[in-house]
PDB file of N, CA and C in Angstrom:
ATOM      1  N   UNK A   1     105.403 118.928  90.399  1.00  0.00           N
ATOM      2  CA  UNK A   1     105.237 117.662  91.078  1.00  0.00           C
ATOM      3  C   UNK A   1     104.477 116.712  90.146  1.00  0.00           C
ATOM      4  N   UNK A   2     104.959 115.754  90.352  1.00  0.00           N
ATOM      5  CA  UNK A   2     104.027 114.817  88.891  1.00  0.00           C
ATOM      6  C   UNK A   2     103.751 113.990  89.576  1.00  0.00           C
ATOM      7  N   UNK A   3     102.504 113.328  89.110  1.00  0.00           N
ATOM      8  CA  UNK A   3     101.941 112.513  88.885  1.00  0.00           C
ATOM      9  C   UNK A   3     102.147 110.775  89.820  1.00  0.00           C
ATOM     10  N   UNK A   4     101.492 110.651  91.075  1.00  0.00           N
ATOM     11  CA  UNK A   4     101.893 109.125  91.152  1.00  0.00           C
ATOM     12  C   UNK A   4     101.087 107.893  90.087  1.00  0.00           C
ATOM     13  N   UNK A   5      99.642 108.006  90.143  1.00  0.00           N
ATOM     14  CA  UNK A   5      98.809 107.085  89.620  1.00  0.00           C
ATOM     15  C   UNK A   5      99.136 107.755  87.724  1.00  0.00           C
ATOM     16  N   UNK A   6      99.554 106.611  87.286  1.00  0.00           N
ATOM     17  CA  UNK A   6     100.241 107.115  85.567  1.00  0.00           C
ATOM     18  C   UNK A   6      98.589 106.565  84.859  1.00  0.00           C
ATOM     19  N   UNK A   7      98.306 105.426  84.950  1.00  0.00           N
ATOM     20  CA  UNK A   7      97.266 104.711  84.477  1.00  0.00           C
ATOM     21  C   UNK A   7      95.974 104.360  85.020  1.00  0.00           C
ATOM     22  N   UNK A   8      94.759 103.779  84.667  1.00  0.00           N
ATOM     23  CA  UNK A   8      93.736 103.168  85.475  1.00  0.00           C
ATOM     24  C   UNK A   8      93.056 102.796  84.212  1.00  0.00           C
ATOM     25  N   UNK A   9      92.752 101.242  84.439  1.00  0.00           N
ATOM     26  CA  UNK A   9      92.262 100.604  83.611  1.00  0.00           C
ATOM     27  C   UNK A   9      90.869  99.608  84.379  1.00  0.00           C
ATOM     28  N   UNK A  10      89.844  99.095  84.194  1.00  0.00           N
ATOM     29  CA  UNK A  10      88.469  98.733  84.892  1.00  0.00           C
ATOM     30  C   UNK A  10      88.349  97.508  83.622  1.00  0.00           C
ATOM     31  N   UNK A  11      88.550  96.572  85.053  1.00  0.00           N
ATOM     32  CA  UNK A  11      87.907  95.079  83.639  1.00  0.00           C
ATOM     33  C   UNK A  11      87.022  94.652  84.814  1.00  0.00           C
ATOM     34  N   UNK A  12      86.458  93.414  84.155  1.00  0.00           N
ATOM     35  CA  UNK A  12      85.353  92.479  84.758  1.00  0.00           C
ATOM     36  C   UNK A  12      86.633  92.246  86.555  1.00  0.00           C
ATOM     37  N   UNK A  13      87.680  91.923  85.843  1.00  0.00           N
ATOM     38  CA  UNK A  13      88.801  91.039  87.413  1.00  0.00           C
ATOM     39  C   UNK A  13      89.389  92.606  88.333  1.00  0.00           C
ATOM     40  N   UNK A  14      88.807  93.849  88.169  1.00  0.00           N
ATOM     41  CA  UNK A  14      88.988  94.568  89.170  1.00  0.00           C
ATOM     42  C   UNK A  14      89.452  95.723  88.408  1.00  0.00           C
ATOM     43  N   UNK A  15      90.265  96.668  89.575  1.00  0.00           N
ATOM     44  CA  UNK A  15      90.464  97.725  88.803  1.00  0.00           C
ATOM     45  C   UNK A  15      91.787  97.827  88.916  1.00  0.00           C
ATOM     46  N   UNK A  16      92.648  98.577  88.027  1.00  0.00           N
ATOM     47  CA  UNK A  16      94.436  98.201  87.487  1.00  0.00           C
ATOM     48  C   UNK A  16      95.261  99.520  87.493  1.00  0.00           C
ATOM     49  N   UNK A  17      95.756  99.966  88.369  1.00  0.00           N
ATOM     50  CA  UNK A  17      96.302 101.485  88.614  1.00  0.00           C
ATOM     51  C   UNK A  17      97.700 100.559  88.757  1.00  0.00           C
ATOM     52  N   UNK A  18      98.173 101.672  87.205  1.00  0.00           N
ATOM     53  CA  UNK A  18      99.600 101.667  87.088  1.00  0.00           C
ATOM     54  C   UNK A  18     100.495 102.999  87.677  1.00  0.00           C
ATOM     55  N   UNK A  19     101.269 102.760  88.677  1.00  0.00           N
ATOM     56  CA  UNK A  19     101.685 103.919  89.919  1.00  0.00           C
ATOM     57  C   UNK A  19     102.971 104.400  89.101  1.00  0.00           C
ATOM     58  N   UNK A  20     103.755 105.150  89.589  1.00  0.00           N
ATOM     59  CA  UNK A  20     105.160 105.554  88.904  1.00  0.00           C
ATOM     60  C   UNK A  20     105.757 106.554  90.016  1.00  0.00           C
ATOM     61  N   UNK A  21     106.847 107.015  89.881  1.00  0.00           N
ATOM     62  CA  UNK A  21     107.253 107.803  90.304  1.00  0.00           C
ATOM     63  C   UNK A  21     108.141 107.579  91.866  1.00  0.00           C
ATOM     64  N   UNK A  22     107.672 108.770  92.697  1.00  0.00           N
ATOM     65  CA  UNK A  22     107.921 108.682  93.852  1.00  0.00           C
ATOM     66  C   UNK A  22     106.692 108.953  95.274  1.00  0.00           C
ATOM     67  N   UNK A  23     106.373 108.347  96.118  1.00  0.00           N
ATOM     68  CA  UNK A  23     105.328 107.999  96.455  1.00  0.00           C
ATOM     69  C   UNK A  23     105.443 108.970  97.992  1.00  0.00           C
ATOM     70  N   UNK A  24     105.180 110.140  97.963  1.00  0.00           N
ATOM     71  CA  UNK A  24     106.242 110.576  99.446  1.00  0.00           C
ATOM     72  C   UNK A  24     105.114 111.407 100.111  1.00  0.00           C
ATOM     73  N   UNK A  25     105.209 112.037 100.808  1.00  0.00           N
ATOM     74  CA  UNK A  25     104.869 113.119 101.668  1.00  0.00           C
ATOM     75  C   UNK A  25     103.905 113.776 101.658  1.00  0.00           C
ATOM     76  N   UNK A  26     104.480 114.438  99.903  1.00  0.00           N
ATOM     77  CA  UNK A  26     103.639 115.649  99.587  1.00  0.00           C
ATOM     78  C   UNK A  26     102.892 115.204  98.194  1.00  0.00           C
ATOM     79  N   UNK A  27     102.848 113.716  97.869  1.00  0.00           N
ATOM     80  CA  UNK A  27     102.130 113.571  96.755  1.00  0.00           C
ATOM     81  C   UNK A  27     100.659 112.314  97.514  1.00  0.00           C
ATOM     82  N   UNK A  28     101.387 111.876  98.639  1.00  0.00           N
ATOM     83  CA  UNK A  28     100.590 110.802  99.151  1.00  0.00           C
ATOM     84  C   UNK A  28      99.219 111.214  99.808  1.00  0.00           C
ATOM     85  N   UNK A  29      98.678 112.756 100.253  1.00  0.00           N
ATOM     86  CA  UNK A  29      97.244 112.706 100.251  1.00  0.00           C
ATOM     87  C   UNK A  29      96.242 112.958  98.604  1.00  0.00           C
ATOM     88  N   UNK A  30      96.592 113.626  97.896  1.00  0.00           N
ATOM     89  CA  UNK A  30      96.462 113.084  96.792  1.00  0.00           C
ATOM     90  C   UNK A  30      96.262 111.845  96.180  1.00  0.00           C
ATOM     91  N   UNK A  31      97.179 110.952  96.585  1.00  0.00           N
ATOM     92  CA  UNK A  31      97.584 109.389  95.815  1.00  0.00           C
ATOM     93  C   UNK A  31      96.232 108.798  96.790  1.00  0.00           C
ATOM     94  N   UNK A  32      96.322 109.480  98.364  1.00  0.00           N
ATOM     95  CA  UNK A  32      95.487 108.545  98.569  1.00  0.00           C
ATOM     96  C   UNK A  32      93.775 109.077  98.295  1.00  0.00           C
ATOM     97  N   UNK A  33      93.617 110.058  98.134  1.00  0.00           N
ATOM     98  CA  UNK A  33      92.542 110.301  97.710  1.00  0.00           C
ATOM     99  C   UNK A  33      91.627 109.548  96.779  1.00  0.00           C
ATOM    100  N   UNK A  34      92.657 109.887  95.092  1.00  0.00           N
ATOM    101  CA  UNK A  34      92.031 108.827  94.710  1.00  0.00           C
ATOM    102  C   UNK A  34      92.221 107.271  94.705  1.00  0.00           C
ATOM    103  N   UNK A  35      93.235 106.882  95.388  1.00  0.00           N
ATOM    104  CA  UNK A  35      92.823 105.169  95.986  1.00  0.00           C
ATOM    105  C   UNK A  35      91.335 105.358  96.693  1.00  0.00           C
ATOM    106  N   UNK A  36      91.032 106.023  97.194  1.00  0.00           N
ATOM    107  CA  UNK A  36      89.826 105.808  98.170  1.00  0.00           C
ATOM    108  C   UNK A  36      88.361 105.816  96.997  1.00  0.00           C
ATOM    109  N   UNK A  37      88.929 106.975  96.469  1.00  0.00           N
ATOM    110  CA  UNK A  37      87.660 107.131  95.050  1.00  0.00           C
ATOM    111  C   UNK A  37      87.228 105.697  94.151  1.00  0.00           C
ATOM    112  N   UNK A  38      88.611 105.417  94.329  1.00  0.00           N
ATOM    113  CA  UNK A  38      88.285 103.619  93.537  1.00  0.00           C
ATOM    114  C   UNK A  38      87.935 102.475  94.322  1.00  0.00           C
ATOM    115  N   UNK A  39      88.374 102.454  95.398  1.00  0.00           N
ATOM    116  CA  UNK A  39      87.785 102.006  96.343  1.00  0.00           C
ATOM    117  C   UNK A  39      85.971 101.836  96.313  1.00  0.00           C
ATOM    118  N   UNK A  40      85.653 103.370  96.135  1.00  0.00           N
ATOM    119  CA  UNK A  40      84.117 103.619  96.617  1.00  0.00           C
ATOM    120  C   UNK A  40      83.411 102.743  94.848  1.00  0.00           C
ATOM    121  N   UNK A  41      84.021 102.680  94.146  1.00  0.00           N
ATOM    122  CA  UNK A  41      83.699 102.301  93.137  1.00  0.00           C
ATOM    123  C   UNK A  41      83.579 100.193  93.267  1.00  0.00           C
ATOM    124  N   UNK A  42      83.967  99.739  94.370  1.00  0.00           N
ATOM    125  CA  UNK A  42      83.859  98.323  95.094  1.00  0.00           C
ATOM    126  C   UNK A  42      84.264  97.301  94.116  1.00  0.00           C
ATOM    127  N   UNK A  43      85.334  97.468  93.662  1.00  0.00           N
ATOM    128  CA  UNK A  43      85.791  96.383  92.836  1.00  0.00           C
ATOM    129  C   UNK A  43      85.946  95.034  93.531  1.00  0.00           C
ATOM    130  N   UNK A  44      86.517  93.928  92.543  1.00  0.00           N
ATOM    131  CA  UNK A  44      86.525  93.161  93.489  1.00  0.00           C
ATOM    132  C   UNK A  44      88.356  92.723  94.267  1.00  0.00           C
ATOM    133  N   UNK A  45      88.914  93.416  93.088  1.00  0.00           N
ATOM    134  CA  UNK A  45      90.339  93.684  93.327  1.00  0.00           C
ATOM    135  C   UNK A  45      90.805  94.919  92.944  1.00  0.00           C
ATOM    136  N   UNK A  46      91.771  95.922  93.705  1.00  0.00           N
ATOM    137  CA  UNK A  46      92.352  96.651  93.356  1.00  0.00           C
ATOM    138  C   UNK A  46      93.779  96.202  93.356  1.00  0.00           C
ATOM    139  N   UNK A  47      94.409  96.677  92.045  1.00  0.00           N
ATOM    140  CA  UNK A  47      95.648  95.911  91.656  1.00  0.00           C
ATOM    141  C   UNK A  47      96.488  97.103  91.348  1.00  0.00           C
ATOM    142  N   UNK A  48      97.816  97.204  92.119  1.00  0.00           N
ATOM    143  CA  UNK A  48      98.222  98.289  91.961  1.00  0.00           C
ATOM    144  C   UNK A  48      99.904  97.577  91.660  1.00  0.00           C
ATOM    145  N   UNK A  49     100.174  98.848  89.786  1.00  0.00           N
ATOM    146  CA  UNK A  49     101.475  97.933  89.427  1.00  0.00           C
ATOM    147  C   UNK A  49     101.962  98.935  90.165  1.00  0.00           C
ATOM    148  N   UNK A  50     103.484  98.523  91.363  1.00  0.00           N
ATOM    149  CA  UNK A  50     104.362  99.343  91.529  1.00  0.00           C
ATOM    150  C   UNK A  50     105.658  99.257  90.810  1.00  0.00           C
ATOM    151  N   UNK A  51     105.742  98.460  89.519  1.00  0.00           N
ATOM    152  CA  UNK A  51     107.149  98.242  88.844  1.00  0.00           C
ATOM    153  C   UNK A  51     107.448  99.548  88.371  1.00  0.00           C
ATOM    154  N   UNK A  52     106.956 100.819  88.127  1.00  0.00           N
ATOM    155  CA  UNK A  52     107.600 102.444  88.018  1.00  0.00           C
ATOM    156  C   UNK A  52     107.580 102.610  89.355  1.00  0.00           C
ATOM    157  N   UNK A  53     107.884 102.892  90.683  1.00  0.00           N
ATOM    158  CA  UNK A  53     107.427 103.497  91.318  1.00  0.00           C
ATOM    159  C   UNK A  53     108.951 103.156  91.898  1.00  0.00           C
ATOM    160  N   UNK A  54     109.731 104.409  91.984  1.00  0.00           N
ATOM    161  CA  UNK A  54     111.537 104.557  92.979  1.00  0.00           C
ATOM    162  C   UNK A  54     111.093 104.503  94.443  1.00  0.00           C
ATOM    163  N   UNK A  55     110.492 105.214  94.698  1.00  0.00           N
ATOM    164  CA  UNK A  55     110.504 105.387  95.852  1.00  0.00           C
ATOM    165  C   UNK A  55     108.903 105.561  96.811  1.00  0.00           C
ATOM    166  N   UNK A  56     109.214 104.922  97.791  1.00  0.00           N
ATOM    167  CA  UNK A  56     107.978 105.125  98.904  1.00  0.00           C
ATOM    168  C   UNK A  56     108.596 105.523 100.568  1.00  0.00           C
ATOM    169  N   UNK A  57     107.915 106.653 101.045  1.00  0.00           N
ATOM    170  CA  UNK A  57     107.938 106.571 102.057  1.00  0.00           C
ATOM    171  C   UNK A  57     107.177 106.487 103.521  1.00  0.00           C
ATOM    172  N   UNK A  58     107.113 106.339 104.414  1.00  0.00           N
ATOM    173  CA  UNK A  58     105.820 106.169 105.542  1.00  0.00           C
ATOM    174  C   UNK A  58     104.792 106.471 105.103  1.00  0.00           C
ATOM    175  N   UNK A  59     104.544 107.818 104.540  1.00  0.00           N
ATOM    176  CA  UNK A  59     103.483 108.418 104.557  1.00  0.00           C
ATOM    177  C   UNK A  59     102.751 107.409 102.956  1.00  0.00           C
ATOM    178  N   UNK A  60     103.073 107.068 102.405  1.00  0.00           N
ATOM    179  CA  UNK A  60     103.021 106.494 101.186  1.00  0.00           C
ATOM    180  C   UNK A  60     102.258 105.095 101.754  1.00  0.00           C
ATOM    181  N   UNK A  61     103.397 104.501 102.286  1.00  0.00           N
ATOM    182  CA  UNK A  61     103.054 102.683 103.217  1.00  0.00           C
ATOM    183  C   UNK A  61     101.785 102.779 104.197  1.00  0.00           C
ATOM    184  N   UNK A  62     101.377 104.047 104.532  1.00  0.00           N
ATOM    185  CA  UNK A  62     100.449 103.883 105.410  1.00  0.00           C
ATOM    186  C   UNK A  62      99.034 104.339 104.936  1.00  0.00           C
ATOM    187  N   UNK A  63      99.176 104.675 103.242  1.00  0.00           N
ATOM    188  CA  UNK A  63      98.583 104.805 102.802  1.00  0.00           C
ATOM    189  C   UNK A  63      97.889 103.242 102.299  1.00  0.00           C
ATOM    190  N   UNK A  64      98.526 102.324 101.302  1.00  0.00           N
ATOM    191  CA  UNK A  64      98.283 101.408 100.828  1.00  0.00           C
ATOM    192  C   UNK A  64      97.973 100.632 102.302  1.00  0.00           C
ATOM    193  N   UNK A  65      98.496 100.994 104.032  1.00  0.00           N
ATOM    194  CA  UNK A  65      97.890 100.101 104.677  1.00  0.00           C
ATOM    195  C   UNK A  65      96.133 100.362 104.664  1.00  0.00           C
ATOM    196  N   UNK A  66      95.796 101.574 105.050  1.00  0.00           N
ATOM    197  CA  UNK A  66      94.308 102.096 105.366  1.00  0.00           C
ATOM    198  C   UNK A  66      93.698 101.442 103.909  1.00  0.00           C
ATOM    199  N   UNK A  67      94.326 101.421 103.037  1.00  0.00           N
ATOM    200  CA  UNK A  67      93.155 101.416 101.549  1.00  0.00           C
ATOM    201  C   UNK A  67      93.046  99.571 101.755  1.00  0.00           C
ATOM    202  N   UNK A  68      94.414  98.697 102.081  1.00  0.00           N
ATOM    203  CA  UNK A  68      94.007  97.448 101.953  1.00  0.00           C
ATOM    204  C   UNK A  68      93.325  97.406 102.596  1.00  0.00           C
ATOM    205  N   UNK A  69      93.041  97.917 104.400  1.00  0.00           N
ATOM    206  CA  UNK A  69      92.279  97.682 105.757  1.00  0.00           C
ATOM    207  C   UNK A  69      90.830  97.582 104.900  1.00  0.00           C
ATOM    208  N   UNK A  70      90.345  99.013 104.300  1.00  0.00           N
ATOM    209  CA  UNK A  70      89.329  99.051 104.160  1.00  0.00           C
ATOM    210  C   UNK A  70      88.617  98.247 103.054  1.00  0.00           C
ATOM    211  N   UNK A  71      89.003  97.461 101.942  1.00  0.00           N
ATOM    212  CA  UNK A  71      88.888  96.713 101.067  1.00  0.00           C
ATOM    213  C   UNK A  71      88.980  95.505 101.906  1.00  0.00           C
ATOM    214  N   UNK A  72      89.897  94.955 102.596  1.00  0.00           N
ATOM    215  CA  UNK A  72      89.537  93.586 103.524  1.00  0.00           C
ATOM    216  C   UNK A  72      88.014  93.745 104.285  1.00  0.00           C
ATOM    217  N   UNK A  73      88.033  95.022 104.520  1.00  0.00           N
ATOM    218  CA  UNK A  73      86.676  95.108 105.571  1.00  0.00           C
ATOM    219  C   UNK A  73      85.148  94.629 104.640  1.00  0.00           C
ATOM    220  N   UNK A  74      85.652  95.124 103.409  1.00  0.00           N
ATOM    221  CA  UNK A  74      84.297  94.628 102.403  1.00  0.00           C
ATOM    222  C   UNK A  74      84.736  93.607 101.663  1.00  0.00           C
ATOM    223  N   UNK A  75      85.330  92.138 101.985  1.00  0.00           N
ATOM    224  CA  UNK A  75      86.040  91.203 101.596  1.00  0.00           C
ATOM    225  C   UNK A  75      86.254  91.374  99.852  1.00  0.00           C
ATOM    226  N   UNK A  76      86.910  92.412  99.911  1.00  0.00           N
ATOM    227  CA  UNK A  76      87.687  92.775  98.905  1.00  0.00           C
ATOM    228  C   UNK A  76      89.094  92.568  98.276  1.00  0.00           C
ATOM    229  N   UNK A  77      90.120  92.755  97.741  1.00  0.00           N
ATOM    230  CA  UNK A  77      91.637  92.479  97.488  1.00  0.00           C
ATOM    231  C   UNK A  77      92.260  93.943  96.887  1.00  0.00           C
ATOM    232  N   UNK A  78      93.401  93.936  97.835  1.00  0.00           N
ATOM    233  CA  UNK A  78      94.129  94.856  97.175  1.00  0.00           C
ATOM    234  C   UNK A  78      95.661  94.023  96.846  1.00  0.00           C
ATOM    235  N   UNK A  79      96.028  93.881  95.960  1.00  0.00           N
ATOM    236  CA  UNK A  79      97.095  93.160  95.203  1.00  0.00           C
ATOM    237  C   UNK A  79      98.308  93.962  94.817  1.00  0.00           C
ATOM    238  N   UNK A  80      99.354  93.916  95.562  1.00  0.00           N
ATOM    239  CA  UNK A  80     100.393  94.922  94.618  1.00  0.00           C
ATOM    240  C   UNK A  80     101.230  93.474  93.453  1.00  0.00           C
ATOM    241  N   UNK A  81     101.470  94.690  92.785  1.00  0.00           N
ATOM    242  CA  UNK A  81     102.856  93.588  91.519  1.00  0.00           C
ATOM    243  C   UNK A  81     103.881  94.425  91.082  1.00  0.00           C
ATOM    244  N   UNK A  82     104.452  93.620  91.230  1.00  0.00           N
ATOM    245  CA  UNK A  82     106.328  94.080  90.955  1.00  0.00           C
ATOM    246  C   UNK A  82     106.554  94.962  91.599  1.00  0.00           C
ATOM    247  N   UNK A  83     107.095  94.743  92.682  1.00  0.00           N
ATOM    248  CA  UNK A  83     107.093  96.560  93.317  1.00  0.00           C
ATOM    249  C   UNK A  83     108.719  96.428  92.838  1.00  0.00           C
ATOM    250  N   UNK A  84     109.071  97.600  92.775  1.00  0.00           N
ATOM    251  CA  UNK A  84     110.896  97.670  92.227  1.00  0.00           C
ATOM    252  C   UNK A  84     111.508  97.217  94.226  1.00  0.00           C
ATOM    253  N   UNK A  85     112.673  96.983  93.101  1.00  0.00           N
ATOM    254  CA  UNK A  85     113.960  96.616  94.692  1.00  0.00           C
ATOM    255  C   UNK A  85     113.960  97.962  96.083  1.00  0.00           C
ATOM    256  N   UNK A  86     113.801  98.668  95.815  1.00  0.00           N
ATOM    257  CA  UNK A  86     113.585  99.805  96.618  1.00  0.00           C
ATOM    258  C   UNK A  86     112.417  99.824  97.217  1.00  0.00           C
ATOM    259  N   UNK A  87     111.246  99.831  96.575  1.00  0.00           N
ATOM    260  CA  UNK A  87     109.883  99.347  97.079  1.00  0.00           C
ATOM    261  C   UNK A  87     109.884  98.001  97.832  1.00  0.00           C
ATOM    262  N   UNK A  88     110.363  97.287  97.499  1.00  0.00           N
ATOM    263  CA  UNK A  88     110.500  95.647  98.176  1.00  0.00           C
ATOM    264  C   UNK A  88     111.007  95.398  99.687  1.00  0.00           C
ATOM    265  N   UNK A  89     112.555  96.687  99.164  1.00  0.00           N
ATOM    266  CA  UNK A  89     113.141  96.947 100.746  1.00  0.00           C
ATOM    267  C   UNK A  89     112.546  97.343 101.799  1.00  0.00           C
ATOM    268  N   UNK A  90     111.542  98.469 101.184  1.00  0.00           N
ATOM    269  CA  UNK A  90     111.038  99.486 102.645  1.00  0.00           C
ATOM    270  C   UNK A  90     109.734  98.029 102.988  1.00  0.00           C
ATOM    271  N   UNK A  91     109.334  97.325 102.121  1.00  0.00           N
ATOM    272  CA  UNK A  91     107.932  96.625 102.684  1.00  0.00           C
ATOM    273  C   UNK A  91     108.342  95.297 103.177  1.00  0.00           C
ATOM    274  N   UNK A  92     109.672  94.783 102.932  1.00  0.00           N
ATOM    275  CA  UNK A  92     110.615  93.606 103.751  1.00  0.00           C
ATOM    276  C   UNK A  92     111.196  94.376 105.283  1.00  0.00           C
ATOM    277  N   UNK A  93     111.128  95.468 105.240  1.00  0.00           N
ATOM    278  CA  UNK A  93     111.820  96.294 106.300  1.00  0.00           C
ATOM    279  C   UNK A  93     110.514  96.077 107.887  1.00  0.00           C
ATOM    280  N   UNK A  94     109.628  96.854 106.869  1.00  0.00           N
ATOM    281  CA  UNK A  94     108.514  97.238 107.583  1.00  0.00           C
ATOM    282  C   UNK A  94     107.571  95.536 108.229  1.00  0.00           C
ATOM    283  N   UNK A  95     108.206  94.404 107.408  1.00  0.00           N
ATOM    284  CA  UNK A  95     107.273  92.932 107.542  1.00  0.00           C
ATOM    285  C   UNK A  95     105.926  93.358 106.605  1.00  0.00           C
ATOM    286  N   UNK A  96     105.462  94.223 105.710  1.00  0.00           N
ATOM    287  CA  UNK A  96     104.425  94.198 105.170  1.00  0.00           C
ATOM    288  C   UNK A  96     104.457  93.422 103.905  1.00  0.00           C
ATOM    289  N   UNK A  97     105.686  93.012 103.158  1.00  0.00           N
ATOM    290  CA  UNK A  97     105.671  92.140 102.401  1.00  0.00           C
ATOM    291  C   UNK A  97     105.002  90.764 102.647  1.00  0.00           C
ATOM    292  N   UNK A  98     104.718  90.485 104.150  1.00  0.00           N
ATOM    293  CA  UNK A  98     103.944  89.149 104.659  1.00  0.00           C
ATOM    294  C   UNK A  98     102.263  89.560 104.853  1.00  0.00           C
ATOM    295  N   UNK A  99     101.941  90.709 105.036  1.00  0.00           N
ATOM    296  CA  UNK A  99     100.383  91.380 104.861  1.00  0.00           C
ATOM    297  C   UNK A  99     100.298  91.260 103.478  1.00  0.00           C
ATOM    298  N   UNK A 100     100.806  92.258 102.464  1.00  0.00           N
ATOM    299  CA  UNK A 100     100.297  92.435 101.420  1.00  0.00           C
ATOM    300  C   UNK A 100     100.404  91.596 100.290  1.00  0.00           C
ATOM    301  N   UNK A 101      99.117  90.757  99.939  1.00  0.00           N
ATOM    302  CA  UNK A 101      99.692  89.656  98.613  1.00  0.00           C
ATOM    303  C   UNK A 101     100.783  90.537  97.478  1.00  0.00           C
ATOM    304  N   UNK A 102     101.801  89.992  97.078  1.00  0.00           N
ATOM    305  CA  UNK A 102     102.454  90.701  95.950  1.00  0.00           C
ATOM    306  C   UNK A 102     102.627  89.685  95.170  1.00  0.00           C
ATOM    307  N   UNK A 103     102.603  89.992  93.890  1.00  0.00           N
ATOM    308  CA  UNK A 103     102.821  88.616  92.480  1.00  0.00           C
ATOM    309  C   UNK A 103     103.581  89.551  91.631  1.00  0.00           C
ATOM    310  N   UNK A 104     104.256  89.060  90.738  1.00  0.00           N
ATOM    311  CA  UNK A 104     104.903  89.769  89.551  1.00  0.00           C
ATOM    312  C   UNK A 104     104.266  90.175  88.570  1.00  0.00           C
ATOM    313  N   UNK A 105     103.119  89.375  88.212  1.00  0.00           N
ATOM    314  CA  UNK A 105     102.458  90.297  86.700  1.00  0.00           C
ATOM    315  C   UNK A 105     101.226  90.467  87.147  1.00  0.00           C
ATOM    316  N   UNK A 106     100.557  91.647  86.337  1.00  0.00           N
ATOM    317  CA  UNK A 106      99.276  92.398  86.495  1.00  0.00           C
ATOM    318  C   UNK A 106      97.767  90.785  86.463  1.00  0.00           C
ATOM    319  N   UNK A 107      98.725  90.086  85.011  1.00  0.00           N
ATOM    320  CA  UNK A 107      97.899  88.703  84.915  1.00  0.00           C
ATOM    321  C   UNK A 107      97.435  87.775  85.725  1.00  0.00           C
ATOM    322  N   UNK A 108      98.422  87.420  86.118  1.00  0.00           N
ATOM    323  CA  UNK A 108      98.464  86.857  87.930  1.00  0.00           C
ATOM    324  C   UNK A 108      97.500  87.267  89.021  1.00  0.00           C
ATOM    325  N   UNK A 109      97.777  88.387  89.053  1.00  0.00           N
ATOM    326  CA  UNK A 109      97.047  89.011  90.151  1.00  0.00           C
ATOM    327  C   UNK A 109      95.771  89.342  89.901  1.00  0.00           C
ATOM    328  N   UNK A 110      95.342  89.496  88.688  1.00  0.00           N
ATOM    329  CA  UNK A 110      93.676  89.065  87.856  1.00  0.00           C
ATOM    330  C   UNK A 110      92.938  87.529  88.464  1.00  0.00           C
ATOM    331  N   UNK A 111      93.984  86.834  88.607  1.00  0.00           N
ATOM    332  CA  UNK A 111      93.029  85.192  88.680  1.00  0.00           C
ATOM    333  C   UNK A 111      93.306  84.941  90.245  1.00  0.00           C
ATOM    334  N   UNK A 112      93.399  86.051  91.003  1.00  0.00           N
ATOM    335  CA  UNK A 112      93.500  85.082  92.710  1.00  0.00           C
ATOM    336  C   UNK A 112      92.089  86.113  93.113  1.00  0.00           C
TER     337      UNK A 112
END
């Protein structure tokens, strides 16, 4: 089973987890584990690229919901970018594309 979170990078504009893969079931308490670990670390944005990432399912989406909840709660940001066409579908499906800010580049999503 490999790997969702590929990268993690920490600047002054937040913290930058580059995701990949497939986001499902049996990788998503894991995935969300450490979202929460970075979390506790109180950035002021967590920016998560989903441009690798095929696939997400419930268990995946309801992950990134609890991690944004709790980052709004400490007027925080969680930012996705590029999610692929497949990723786009399930979060146009679900209406979370209107919750979750999404921008296309990692840059972008540094300056809001």
């Amino acid at each position: 089973m490999s790997e969702v979170i590929l990268d993690i990078s920490r600047e002054e504009a937040g913290i930058t987890v580059q995701l990949g893969g497939e986001i499902d079931l049996h990788r998503t308490p894991k995935f969300h584990q450490q979202l929460a670990e970075l979390c506790a670390e109180k950035p002021a944005r967590l920016i998560l690229d989903l441009s690798q990432v095929n696939y997400i399912d419930s268990s995946g989406v309801g992950s990134l919901v609890e991690i944004f909840r709790r980052l709004k709660k400490e007027d925080r940001k969680m930012i996705l970018v590029n999610p692929s066409d497949r990723v786009c579908g399930v979060l146009e499906i679900t209406r979370l594309d209107q919750f979750f800010t999404i921008v296309e580049t990692t840059s972008e999503a540094k300056t809001l």
